[in-house]
N, C-alpha and C. Protein backbone atom coordinates (compact mmCIF):
# COMPACT_ATOMS: atom_id res chain seq x y z
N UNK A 1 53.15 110.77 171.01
CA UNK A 1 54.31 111.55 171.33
C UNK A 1 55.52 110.66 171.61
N UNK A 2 54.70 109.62 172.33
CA UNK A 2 56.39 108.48 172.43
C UNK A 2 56.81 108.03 171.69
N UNK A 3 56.32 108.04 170.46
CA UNK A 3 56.78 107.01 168.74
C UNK A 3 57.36 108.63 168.34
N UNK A 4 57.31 109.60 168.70
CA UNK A 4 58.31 110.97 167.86
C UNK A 4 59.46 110.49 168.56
N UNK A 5 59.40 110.80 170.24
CA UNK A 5 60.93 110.87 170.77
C UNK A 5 61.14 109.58 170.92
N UNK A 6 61.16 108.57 170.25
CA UNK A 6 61.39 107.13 169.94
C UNK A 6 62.18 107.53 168.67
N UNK A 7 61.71 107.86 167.53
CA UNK A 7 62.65 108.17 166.69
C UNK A 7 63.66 109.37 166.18
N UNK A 8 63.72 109.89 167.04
CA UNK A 8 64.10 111.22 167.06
C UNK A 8 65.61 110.79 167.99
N UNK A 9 65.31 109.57 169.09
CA UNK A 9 66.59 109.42 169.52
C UNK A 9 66.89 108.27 168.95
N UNK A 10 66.48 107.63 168.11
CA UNK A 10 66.96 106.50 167.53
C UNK A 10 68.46 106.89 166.83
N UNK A 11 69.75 105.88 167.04
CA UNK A 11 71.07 106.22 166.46
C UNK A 11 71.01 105.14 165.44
N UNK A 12 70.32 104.67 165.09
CA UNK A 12 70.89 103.41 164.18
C UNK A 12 70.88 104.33 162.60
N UNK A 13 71.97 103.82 161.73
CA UNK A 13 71.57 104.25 160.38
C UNK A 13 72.36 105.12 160.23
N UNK A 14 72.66 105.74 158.84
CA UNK A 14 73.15 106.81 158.67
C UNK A 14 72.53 108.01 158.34
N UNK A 15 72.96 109.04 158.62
CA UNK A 15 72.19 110.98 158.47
C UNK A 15 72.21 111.08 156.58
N UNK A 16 71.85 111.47 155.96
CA UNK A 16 71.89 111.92 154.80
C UNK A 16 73.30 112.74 154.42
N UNK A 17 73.99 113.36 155.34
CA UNK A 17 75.01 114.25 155.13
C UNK A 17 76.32 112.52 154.64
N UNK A 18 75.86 111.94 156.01
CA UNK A 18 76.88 111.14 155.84
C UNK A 18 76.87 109.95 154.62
N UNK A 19 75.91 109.79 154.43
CA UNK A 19 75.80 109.12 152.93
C UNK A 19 76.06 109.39 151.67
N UNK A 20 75.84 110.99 151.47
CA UNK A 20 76.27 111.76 150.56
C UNK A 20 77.87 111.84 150.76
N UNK A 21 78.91 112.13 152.11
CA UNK A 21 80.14 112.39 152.02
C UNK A 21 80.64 110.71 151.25
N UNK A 22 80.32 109.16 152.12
CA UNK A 22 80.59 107.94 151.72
C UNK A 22 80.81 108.28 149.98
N UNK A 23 78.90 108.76 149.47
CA UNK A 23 79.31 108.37 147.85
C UNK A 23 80.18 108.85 147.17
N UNK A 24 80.37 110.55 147.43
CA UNK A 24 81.21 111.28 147.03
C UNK A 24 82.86 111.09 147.45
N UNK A 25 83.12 110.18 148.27
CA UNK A 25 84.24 109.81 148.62
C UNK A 25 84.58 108.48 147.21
N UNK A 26 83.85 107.45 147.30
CA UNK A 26 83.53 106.33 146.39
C UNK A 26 83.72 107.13 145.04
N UNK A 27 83.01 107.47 144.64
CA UNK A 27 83.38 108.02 143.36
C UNK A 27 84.57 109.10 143.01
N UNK A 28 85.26 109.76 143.52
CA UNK A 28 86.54 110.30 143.63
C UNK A 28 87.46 108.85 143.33
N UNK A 29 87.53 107.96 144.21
CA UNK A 29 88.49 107.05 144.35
C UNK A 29 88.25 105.81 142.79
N UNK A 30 86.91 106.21 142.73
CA UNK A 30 86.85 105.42 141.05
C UNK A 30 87.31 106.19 139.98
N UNK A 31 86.90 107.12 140.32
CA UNK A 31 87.70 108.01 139.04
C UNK A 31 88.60 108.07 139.05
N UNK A 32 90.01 108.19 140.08
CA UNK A 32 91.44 108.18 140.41
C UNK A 32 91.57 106.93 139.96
N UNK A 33 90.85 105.77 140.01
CA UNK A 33 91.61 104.67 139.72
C UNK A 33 91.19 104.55 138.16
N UNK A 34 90.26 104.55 137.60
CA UNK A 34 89.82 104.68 136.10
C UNK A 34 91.18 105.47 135.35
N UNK A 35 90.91 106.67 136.11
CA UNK A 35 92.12 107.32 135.27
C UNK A 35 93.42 106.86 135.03
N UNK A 36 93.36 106.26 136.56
CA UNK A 36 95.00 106.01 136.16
C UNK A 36 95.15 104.73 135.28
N UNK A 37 93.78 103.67 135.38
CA UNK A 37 94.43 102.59 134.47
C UNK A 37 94.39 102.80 132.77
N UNK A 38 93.67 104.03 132.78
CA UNK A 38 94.22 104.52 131.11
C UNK A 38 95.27 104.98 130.93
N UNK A 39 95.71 105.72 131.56
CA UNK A 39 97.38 106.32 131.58
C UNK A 39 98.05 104.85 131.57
N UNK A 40 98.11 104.07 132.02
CA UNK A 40 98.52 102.29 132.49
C UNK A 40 98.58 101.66 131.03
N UNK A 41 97.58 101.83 130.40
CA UNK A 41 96.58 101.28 129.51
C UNK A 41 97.64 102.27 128.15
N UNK A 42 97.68 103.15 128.02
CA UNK A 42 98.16 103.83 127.15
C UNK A 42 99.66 103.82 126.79
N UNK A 43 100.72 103.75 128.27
CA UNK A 43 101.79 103.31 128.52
C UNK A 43 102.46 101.91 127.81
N UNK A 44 101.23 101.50 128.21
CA UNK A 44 101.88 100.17 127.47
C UNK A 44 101.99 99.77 126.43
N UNK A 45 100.89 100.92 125.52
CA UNK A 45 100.72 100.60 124.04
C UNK A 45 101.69 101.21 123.44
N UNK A 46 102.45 102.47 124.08
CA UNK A 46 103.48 102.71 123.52
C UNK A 46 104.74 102.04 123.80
N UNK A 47 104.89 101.61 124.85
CA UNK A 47 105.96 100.95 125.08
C UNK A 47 106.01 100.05 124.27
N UNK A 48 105.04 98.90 124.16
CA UNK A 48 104.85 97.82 122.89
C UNK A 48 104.94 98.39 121.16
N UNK A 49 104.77 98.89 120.88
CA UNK A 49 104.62 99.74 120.14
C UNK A 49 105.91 99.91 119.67
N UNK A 50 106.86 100.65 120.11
CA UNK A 50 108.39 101.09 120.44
C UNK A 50 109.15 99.59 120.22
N UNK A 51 108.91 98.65 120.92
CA UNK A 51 109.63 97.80 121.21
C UNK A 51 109.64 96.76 120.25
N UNK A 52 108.11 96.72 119.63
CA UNK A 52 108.40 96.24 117.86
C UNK A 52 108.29 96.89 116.88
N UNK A 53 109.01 98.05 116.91
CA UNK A 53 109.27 98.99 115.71
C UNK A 53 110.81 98.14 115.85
N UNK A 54 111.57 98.35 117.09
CA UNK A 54 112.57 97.95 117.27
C UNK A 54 113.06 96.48 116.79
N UNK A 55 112.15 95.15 116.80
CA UNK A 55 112.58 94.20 116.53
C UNK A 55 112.34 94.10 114.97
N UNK A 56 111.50 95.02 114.53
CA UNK A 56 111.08 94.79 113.11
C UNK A 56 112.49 95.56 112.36
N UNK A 57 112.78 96.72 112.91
CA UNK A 57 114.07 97.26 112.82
C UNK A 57 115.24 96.71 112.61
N UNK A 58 115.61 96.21 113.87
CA UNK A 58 116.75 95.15 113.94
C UNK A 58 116.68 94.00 112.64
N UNK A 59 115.76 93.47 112.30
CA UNK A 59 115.80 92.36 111.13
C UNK A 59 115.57 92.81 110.08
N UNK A 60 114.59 93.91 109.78
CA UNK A 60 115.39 94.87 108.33
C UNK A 60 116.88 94.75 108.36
N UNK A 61 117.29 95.60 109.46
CA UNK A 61 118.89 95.89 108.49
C UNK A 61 119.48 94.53 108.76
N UNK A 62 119.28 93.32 109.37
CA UNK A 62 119.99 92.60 109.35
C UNK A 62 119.81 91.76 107.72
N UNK A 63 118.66 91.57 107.39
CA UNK A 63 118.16 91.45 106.13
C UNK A 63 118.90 92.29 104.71
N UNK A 64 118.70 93.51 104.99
CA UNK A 64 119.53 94.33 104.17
C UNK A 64 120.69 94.18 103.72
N UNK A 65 121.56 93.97 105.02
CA UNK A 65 122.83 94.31 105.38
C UNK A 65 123.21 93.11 104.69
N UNK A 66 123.10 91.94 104.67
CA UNK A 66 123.19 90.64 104.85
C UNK A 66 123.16 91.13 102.85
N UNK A 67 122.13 91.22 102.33
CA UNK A 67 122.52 91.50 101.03
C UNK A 67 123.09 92.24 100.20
N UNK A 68 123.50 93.88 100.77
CA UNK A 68 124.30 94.34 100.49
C UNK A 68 125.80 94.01 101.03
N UNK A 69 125.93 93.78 101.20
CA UNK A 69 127.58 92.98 102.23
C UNK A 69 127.94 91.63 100.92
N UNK A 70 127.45 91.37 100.40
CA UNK A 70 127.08 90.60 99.48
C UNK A 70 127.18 91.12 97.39
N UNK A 71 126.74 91.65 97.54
CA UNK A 71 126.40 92.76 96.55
C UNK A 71 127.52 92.12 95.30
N UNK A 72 127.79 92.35 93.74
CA UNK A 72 128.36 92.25 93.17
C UNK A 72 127.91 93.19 91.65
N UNK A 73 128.75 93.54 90.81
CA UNK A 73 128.69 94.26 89.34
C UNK A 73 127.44 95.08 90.02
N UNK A 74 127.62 96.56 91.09
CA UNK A 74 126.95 97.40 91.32
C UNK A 74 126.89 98.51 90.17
N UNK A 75 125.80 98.74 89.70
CA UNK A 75 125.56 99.95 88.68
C UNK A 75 124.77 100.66 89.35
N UNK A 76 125.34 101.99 89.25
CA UNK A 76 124.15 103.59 89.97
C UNK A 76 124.70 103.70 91.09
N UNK A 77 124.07 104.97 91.14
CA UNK A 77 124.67 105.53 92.93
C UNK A 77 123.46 105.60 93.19
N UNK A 78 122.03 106.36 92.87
CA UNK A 78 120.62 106.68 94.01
C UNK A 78 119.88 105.35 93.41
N UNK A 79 119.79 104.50 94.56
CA UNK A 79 119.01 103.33 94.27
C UNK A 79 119.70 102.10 93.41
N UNK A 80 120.62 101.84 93.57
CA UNK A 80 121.82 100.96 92.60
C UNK A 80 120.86 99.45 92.64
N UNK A 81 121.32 99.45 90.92
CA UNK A 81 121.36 97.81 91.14
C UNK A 81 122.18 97.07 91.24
N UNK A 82 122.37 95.66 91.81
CA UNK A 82 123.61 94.88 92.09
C UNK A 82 123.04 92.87 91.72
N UNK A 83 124.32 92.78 91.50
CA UNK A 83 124.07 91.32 91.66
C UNK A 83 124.30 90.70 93.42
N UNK A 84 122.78 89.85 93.24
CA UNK A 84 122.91 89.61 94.41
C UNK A 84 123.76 88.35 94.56
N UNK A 85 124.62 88.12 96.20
CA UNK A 85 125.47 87.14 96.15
C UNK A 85 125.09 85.96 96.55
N UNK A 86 123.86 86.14 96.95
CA UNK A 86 122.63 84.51 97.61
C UNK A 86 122.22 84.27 96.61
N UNK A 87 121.63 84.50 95.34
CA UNK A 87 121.75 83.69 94.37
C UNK A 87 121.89 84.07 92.58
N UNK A 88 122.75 85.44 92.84
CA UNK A 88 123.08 85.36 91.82
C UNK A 88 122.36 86.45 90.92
N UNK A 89 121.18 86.88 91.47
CA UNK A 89 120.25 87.57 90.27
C UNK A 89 120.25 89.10 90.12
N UNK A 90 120.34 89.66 89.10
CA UNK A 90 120.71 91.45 89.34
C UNK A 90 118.98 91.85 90.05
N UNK A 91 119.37 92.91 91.02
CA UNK A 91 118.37 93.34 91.92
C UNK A 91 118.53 94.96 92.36
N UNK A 92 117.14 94.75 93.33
CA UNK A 92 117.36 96.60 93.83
C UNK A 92 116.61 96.30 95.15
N UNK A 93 116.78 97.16 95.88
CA UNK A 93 115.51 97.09 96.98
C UNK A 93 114.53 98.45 96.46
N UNK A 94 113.27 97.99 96.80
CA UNK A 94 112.10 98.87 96.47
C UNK A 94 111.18 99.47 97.83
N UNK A 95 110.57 99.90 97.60
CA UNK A 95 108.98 99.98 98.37
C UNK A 95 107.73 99.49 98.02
N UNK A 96 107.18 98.92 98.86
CA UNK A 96 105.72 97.88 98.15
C UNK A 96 105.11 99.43 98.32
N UNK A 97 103.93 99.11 97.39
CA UNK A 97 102.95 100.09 97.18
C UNK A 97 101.76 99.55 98.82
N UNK A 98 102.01 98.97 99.43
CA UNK A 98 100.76 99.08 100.46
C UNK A 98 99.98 98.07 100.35
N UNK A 99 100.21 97.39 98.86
CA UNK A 99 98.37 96.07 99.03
C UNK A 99 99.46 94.53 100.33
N UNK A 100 98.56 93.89 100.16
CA UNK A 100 98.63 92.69 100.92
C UNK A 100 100.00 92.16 100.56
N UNK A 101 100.58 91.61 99.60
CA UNK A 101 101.60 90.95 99.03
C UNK A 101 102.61 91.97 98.72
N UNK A 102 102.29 93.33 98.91
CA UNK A 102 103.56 94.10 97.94
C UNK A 102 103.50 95.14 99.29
N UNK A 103 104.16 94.80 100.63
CA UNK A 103 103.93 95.93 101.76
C UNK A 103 105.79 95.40 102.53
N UNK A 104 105.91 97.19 102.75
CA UNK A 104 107.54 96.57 103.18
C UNK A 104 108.40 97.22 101.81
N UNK A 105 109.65 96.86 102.55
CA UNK A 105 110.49 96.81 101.58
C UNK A 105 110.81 95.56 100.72
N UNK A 106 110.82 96.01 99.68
CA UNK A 106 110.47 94.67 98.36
C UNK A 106 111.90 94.34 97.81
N UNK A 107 112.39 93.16 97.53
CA UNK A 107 113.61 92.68 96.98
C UNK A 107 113.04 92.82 95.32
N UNK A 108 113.64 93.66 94.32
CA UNK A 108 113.30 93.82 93.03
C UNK A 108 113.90 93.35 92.11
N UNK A 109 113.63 91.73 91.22
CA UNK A 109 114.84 91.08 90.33
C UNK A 109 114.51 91.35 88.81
N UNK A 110 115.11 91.72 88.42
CA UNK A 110 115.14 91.85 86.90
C UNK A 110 115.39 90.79 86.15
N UNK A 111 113.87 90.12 85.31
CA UNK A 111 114.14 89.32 84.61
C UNK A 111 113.46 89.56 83.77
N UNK A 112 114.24 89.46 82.78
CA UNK A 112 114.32 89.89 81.19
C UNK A 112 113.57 91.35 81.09
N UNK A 113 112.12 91.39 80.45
CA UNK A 113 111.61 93.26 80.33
C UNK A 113 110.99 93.39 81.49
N UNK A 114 110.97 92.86 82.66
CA UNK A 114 110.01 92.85 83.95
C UNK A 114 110.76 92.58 84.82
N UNK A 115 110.36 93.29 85.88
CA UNK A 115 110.55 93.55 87.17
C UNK A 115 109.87 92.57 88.03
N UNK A 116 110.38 91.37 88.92
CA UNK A 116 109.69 90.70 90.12
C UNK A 116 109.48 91.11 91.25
N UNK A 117 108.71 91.18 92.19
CA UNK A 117 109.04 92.11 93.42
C UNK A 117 108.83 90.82 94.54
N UNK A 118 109.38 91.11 95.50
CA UNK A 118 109.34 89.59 96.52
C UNK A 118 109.76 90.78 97.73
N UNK A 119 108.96 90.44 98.99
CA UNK A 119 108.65 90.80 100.08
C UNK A 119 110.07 90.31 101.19
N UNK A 120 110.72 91.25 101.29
CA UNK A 120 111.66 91.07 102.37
C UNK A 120 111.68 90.71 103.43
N UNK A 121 110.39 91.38 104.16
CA UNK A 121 110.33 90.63 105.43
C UNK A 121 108.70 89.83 105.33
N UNK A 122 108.30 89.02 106.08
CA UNK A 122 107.22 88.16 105.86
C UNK A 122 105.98 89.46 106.53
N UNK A 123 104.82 89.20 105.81
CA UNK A 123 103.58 90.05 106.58
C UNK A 123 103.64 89.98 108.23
N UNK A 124 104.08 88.52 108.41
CA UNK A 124 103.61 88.49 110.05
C UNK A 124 105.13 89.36 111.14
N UNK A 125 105.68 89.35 110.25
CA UNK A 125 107.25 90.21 110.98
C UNK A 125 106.49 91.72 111.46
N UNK A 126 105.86 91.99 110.31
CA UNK A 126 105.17 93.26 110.24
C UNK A 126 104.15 93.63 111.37
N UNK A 127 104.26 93.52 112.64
CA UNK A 127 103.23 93.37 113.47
C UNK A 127 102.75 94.78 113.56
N UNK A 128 101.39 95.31 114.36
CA UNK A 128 100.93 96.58 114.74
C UNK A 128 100.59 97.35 113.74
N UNK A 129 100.76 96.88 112.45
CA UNK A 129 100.52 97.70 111.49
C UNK A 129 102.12 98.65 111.21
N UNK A 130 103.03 98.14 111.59
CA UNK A 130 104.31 98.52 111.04
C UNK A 130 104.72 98.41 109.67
N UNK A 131 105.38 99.30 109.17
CA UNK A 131 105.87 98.84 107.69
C UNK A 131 107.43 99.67 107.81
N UNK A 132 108.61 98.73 107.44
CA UNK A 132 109.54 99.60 107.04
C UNK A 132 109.66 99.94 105.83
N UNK A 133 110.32 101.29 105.34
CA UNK A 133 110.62 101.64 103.77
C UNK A 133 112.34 101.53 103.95
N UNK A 134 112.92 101.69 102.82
CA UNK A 134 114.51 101.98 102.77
C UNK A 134 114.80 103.01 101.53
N UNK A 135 115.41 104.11 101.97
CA UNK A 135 116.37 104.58 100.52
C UNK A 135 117.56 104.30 101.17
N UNK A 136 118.47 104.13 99.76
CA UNK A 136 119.91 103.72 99.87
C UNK A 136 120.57 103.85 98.65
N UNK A 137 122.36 104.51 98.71
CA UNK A 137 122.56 104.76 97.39
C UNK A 137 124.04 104.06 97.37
N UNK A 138 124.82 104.33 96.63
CA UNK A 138 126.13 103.37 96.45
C UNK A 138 127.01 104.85 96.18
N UNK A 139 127.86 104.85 96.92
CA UNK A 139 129.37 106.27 96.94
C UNK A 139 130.64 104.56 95.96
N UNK A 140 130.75 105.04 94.33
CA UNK A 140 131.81 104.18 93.83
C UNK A 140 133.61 104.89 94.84
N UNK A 141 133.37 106.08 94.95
CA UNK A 141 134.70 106.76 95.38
C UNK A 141 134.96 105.91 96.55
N UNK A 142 134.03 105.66 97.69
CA UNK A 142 134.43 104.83 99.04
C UNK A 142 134.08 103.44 99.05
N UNK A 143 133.27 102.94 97.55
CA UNK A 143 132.86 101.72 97.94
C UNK A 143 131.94 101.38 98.65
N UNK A 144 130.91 102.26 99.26
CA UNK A 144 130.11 101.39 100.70
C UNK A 144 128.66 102.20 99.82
N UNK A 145 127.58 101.43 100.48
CA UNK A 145 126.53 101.54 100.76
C UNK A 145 126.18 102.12 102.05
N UNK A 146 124.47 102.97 101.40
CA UNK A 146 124.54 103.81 102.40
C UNK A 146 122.91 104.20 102.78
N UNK A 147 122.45 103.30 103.81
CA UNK A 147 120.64 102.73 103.69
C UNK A 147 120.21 103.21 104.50
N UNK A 148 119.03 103.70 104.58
CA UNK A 148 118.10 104.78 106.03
C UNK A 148 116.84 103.56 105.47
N UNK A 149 116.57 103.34 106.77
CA UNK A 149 115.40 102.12 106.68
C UNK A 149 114.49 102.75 107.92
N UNK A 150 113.12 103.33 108.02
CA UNK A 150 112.41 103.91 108.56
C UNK A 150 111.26 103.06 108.82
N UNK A 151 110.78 102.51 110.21
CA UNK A 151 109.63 101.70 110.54
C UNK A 151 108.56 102.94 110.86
N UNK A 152 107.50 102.81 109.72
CA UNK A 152 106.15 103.77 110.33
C UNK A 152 105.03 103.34 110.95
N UNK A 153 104.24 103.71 111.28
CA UNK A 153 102.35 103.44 111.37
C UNK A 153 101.68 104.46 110.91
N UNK A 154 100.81 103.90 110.37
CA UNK A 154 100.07 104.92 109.61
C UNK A 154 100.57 106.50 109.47
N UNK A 155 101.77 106.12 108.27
CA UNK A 155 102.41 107.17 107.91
C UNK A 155 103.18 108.32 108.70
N UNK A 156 103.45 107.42 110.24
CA UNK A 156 104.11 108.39 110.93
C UNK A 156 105.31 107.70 111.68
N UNK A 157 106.38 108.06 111.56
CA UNK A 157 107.81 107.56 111.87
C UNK A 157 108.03 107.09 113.02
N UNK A 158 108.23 105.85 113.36
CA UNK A 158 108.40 104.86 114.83
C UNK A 158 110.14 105.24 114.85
N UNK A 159 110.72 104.78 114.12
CA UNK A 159 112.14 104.47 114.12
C UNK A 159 112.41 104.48 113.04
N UNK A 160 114.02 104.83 112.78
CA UNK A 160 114.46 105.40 111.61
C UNK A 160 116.29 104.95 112.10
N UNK A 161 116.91 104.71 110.84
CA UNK A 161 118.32 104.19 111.05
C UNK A 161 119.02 104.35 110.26
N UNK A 162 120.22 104.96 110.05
CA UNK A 162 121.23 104.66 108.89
C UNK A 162 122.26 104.09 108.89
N UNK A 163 122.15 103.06 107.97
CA UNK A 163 123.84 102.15 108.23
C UNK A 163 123.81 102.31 107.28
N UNK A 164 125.49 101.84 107.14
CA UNK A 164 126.43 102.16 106.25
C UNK A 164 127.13 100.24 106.25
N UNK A 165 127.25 99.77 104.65
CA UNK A 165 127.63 98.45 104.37
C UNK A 165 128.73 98.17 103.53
N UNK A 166 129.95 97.69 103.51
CA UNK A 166 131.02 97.83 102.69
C UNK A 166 130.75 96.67 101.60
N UNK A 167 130.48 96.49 100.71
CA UNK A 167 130.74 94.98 99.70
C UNK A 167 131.57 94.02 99.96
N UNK A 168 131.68 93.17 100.51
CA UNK A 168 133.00 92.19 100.38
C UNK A 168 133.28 91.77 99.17
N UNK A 169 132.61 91.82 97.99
CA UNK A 169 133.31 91.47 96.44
C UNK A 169 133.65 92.89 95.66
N UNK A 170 133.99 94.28 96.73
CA UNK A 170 134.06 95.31 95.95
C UNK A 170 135.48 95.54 96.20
């Protein structure tokens, strides 16, 4: 009988109620924090994300711009070709079809019955799986060029821009 009320008043330890409230406390506070570092986790991929659509952006049109600003003996208004003024060769800008070497917007030179295509911006500019495209057409009445250059991922629109470029030899 003295080893019952020996343990019966024993305080050491915890009750079952209270072990159960501890775990169930513990796991609330993991899950609040789990959760939130995916929201954390997710935040940032868009923010990154955003922020080199943006730099890939910015050096398209500076790229662009830089050759139409340039431009010479423009023929066509949707998709014009021009002589370029860096070195001379009649051209267009294109769209790569997607493989490894032909992704981006493509510098297109016409020599003799064939078409060359050369990669505007380098693969590694291209980070995240970004690709920009460009349409652009030539107004002869105002003289200017007139380019929407769109950075996607997997076929869905990051950033999108339209400038407008005057010729300096027009």
């Amino acid at each position: 009988m003295k080893y019952l009320f020996e343990k019966k008043m024993n305080k050491k330890g915890f009750t079952l109620s209270e072990t159960l409230a501890s775990v169930l406390i513990l796991i609330l506070v993991v899950t609040i924090i789990g959760g939130g570092i995916v929201v954390v986790k997710n935040a940032y991929q868009r923010i990154t994300l955003k922020a080199n659509a943006q730099v890939l952006m910015s050096t398209a049109i500076t790229k662009v711009s830089d050759e139409l600003k340039f431009a010479e003996d423009i023929e066509g208004t949707d998709t014009p070709t021009f002589v370029s003024g860096n070195n001379s060769y009649k051209m267009s800008f294109v769209n790569g079809d997607g493989t490894a070497d032909n992704l981006g917007i493509m510098e297109a030179y016409a020599t003799g019955d064939s078409t060359q295509n050369i990669q505007l911006l380098s693969t590694k500019t291209m980070t995240d799986g970004l690709v920009p495209s460009i349409t652009y057409n030539y107004s002869s009445d105002d003289k200017l060029f007139t380019a929407t250059i769109e950075v996607k991922k997997d076929g869905t629109t990051v950033s999108k821009q339209t400038i407008t470029v005057r010729p300096l030899n027009e």
